[in-house]
PDB file of N, CA and C in Angstrom:
ATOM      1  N   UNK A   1       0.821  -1.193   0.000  1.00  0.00           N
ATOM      2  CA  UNK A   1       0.000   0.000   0.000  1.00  0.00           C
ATOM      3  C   UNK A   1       0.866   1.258   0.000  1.00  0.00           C
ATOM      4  N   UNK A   2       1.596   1.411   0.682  1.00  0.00           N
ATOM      5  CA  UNK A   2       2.896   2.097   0.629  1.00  0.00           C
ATOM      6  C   UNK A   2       3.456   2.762  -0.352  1.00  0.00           C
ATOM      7  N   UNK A   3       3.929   1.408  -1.039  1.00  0.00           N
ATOM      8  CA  UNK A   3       4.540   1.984  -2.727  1.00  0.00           C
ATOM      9  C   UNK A   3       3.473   2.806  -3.574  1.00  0.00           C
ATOM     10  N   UNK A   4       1.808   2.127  -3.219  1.00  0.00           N
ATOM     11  CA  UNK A   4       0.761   2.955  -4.049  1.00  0.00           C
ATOM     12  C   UNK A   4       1.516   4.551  -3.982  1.00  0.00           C
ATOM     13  N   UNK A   5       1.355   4.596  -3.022  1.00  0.00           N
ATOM     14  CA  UNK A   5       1.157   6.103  -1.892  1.00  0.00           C
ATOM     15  C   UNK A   5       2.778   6.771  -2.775  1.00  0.00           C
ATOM     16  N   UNK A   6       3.566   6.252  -2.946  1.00  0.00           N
ATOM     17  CA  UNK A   6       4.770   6.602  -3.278  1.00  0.00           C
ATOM     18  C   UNK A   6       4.275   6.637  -4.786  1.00  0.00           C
ATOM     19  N   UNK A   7       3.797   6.065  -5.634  1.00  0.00           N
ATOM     20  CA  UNK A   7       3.913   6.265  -6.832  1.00  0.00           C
ATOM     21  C   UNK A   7       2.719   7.321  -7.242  1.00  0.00           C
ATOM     22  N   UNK A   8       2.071   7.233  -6.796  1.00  0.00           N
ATOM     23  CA  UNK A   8       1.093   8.602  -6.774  1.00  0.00           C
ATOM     24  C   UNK A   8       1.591   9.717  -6.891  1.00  0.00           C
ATOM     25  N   UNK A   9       2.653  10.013  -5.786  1.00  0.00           N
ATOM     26  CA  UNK A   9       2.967  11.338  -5.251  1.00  0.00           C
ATOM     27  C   UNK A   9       4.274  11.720  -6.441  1.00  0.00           C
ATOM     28  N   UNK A  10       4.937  10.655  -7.019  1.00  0.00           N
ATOM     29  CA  UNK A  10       5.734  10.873  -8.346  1.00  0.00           C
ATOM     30  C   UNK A  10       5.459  11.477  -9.070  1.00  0.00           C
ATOM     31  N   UNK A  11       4.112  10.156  -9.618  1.00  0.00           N
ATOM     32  CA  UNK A  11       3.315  11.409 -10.961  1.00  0.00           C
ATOM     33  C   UNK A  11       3.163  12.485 -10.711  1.00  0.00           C
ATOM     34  N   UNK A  12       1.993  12.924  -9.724  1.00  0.00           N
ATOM     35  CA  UNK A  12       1.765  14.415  -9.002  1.00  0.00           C
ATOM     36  C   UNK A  12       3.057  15.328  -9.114  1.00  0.00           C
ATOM     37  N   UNK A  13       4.235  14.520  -8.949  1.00  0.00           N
ATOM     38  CA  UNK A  13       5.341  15.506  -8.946  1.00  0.00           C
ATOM     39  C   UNK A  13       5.543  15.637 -10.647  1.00  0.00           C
ATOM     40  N   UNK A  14       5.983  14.731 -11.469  1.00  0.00           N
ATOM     41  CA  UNK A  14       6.037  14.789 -13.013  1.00  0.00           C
ATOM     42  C   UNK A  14       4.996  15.903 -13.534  1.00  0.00           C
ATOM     43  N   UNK A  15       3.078  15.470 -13.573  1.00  0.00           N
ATOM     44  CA  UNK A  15       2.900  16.519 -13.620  1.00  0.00           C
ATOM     45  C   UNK A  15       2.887  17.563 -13.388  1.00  0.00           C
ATOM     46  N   UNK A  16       3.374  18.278 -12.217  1.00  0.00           N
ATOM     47  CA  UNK A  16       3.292  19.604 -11.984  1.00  0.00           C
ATOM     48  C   UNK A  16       4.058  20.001 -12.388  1.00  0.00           C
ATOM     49  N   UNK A  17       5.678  19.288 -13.044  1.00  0.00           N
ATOM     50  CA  UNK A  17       6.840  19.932 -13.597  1.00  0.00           C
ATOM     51  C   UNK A  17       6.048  20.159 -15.558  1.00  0.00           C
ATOM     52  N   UNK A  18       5.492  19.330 -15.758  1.00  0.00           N
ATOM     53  CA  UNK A  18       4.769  19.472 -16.963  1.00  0.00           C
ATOM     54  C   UNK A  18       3.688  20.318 -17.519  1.00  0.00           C
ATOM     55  N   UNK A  19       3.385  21.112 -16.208  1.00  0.00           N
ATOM     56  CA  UNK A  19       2.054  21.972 -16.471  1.00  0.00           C
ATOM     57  C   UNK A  19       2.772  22.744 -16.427  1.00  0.00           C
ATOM     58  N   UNK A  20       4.025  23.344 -16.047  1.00  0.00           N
ATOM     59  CA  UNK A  20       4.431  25.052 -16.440  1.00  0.00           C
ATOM     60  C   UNK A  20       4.528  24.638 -17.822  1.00  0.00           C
ATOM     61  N   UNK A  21       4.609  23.817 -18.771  1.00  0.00           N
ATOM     62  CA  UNK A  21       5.022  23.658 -20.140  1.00  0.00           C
ATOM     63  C   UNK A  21       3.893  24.016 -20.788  1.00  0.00           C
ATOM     64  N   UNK A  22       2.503  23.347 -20.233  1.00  0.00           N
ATOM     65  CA  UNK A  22       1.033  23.454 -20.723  1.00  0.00           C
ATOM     66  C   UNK A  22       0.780  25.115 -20.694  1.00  0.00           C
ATOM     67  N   UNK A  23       0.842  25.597 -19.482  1.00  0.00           N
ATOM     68  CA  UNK A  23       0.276  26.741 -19.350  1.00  0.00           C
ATOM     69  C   UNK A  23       1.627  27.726 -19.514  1.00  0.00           C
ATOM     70  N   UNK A  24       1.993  27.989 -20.894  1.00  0.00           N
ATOM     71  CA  UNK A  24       3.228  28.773 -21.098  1.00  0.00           C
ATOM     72  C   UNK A  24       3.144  30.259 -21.208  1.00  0.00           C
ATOM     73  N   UNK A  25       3.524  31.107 -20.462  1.00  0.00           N
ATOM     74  CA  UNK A  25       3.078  32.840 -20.130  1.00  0.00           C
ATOM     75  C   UNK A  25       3.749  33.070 -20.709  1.00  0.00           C
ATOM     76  N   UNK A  26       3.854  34.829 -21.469  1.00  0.00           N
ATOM     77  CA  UNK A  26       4.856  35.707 -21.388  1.00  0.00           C
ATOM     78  C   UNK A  26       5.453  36.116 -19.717  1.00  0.00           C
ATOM     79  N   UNK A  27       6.534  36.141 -20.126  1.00  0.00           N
ATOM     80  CA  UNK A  27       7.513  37.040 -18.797  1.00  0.00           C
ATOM     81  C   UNK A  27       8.408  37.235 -18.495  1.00  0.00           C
ATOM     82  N   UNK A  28       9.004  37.933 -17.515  1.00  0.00           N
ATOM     83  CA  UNK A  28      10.774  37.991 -17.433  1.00  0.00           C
ATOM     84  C   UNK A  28      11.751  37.005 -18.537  1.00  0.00           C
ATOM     85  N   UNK A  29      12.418  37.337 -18.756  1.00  0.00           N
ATOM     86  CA  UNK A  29      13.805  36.413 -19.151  1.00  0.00           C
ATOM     87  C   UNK A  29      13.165  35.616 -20.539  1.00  0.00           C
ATOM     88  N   UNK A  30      12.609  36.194 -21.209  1.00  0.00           N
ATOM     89  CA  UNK A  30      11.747  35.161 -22.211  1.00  0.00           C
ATOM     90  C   UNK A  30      10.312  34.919 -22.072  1.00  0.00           C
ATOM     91  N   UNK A  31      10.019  34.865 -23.349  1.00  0.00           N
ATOM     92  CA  UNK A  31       8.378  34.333 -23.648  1.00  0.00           C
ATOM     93  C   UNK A  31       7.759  33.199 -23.690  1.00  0.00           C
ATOM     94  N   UNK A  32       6.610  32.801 -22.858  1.00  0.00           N
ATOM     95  CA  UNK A  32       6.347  31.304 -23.611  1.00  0.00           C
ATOM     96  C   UNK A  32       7.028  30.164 -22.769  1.00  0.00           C
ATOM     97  N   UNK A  33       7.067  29.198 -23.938  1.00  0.00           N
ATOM     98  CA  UNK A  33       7.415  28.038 -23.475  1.00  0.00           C
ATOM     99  C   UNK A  33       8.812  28.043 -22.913  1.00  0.00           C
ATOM    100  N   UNK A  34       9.757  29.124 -23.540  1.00  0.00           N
ATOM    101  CA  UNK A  34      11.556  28.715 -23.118  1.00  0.00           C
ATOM    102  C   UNK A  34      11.404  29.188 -21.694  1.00  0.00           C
ATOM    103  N   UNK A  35      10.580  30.512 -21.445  1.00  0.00           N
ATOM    104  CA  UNK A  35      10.895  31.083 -19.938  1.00  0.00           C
ATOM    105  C   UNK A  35      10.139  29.889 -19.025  1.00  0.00           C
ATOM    106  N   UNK A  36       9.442  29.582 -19.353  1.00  0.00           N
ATOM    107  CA  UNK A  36       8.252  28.152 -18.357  1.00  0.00           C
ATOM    108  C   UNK A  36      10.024  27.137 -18.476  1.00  0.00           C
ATOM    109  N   UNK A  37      10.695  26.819 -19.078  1.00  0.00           N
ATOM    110  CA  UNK A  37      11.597  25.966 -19.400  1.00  0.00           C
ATOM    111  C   UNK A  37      12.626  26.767 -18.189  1.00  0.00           C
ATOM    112  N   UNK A  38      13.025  27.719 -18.017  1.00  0.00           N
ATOM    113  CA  UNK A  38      13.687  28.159 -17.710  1.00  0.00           C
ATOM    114  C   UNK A  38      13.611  27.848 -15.700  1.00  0.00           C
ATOM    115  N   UNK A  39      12.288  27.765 -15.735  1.00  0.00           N
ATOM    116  CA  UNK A  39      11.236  27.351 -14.256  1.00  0.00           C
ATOM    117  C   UNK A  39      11.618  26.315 -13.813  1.00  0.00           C
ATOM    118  N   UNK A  40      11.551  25.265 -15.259  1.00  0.00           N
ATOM    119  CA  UNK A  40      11.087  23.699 -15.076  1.00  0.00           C
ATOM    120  C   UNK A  40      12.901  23.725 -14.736  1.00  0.00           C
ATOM    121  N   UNK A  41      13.931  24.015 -15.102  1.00  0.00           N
ATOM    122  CA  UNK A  41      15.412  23.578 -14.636  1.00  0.00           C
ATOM    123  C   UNK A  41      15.401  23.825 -13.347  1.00  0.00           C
ATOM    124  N   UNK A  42      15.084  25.049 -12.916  1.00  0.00           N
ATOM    125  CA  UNK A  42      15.313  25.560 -11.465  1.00  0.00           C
ATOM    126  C   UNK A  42      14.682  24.625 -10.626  1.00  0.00           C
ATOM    127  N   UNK A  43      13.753  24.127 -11.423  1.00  0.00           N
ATOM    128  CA  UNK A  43      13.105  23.338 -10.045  1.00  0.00           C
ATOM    129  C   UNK A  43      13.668  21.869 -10.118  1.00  0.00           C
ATOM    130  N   UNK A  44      13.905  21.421 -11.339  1.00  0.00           N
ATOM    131  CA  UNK A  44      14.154  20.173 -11.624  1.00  0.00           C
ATOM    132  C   UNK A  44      16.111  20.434 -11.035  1.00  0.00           C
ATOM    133  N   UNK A  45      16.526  21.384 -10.128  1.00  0.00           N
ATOM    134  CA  UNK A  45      17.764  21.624 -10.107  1.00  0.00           C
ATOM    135  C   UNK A  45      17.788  21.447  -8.428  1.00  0.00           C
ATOM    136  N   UNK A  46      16.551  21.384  -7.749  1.00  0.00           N
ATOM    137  CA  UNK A  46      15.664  22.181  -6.359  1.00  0.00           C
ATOM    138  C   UNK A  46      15.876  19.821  -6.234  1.00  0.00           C
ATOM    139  N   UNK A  47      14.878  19.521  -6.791  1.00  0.00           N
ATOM    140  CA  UNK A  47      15.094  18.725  -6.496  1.00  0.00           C
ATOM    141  C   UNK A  47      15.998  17.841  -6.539  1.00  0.00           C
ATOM    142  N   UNK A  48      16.815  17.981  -7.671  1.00  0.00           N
ATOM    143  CA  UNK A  48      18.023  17.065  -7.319  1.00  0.00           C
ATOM    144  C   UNK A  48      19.205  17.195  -6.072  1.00  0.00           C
ATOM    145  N   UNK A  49      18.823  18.104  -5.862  1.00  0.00           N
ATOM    146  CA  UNK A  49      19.658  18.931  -4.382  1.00  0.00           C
ATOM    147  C   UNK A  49      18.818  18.283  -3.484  1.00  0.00           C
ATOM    148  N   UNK A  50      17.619  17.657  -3.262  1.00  0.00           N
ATOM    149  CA  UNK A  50      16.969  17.534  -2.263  1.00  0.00           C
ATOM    150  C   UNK A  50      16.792  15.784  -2.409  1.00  0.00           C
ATOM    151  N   UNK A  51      17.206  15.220  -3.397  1.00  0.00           N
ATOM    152  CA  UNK A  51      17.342  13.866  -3.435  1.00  0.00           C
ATOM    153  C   UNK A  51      18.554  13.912  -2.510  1.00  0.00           C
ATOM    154  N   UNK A  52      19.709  13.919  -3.583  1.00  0.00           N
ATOM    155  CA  UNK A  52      21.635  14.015  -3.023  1.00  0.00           C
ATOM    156  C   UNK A  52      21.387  14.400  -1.335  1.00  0.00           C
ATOM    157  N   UNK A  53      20.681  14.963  -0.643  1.00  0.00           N
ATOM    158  CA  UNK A  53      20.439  15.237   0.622  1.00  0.00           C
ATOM    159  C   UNK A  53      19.990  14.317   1.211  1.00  0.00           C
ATOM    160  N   UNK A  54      18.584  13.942   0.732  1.00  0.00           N
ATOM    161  CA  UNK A  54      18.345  12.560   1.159  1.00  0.00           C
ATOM    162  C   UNK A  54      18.731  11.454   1.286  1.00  0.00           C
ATOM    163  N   UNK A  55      19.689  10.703   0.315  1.00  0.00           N
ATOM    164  CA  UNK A  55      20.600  10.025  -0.013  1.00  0.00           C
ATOM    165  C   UNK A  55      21.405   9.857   1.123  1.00  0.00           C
ATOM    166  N   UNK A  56      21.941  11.198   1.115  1.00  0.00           N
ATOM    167  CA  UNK A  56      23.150  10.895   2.320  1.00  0.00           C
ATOM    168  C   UNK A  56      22.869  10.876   3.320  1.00  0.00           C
ATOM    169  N   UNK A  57      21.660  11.651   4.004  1.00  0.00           N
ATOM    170  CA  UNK A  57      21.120  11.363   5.110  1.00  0.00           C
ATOM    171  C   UNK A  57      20.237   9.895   5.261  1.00  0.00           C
ATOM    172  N   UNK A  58      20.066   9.157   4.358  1.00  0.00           N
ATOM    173  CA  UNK A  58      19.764   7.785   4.942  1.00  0.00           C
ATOM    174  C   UNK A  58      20.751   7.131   4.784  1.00  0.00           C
ATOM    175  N   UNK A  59      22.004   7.328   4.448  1.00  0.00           N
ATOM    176  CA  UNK A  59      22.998   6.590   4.256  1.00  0.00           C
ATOM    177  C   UNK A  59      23.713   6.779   5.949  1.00  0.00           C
ATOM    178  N   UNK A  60      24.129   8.123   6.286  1.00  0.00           N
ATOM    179  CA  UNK A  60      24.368   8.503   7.677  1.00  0.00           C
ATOM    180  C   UNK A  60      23.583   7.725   9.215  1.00  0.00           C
ATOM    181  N   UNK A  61      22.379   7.384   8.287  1.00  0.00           N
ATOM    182  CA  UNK A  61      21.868   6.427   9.795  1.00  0.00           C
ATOM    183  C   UNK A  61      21.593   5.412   9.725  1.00  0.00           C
ATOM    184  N   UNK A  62      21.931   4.924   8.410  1.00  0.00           N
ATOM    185  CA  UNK A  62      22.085   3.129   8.105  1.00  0.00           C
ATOM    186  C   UNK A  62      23.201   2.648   8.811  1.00  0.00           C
ATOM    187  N   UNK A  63      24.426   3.825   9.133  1.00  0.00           N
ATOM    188  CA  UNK A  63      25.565   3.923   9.190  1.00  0.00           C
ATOM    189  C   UNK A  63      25.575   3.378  10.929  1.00  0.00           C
ATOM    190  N   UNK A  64      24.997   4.501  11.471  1.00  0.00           N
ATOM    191  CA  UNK A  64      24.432   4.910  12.792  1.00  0.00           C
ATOM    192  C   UNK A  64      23.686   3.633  13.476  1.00  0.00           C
ATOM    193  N   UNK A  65      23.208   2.737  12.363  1.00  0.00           N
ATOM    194  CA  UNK A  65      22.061   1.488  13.001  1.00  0.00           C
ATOM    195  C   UNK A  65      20.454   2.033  13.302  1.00  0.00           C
ATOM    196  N   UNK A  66      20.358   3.280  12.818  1.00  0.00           N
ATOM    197  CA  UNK A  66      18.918   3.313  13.141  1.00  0.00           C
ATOM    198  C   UNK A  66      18.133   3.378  12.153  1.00  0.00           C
ATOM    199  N   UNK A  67      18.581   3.152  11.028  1.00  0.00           N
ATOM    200  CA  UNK A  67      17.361   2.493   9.359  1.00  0.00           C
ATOM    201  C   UNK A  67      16.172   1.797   9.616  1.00  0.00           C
TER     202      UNK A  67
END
């Protein structure tokens, strides 16, 4: 049931990186789809910083014995 709960919250994450693409504005730094692109790195940059964090912090208390 678990993994459900985990794969849910993926998609939810995929789409929401996919709807700045859908709903593409004019604004700062570019028009359209490249500036929405410009969003989707920063964030897709947000989370890989917040995986690599995670990572090491379950690695630190596997370490520790409390996994």
């Amino acid at each position: 049931m678990q993994s459900k709960k985990v794969i849910h919250r993926f998609i939810a994450l995929l789409l929401s990186f996919f709807a700045t693409l859908a709903l593409a504005h004019p604004g700062h730094g570019g028009n359209g789809a490249s500036h929405d692109l410009e969003h989707l790195i920063w964030m897709l940059g947000g989370l890989v910083i917040c995986v690599v964090a995670a990572v090491f912090y379950a690695r630190d208390r596997e370490k520790d014995g409390r996994f």
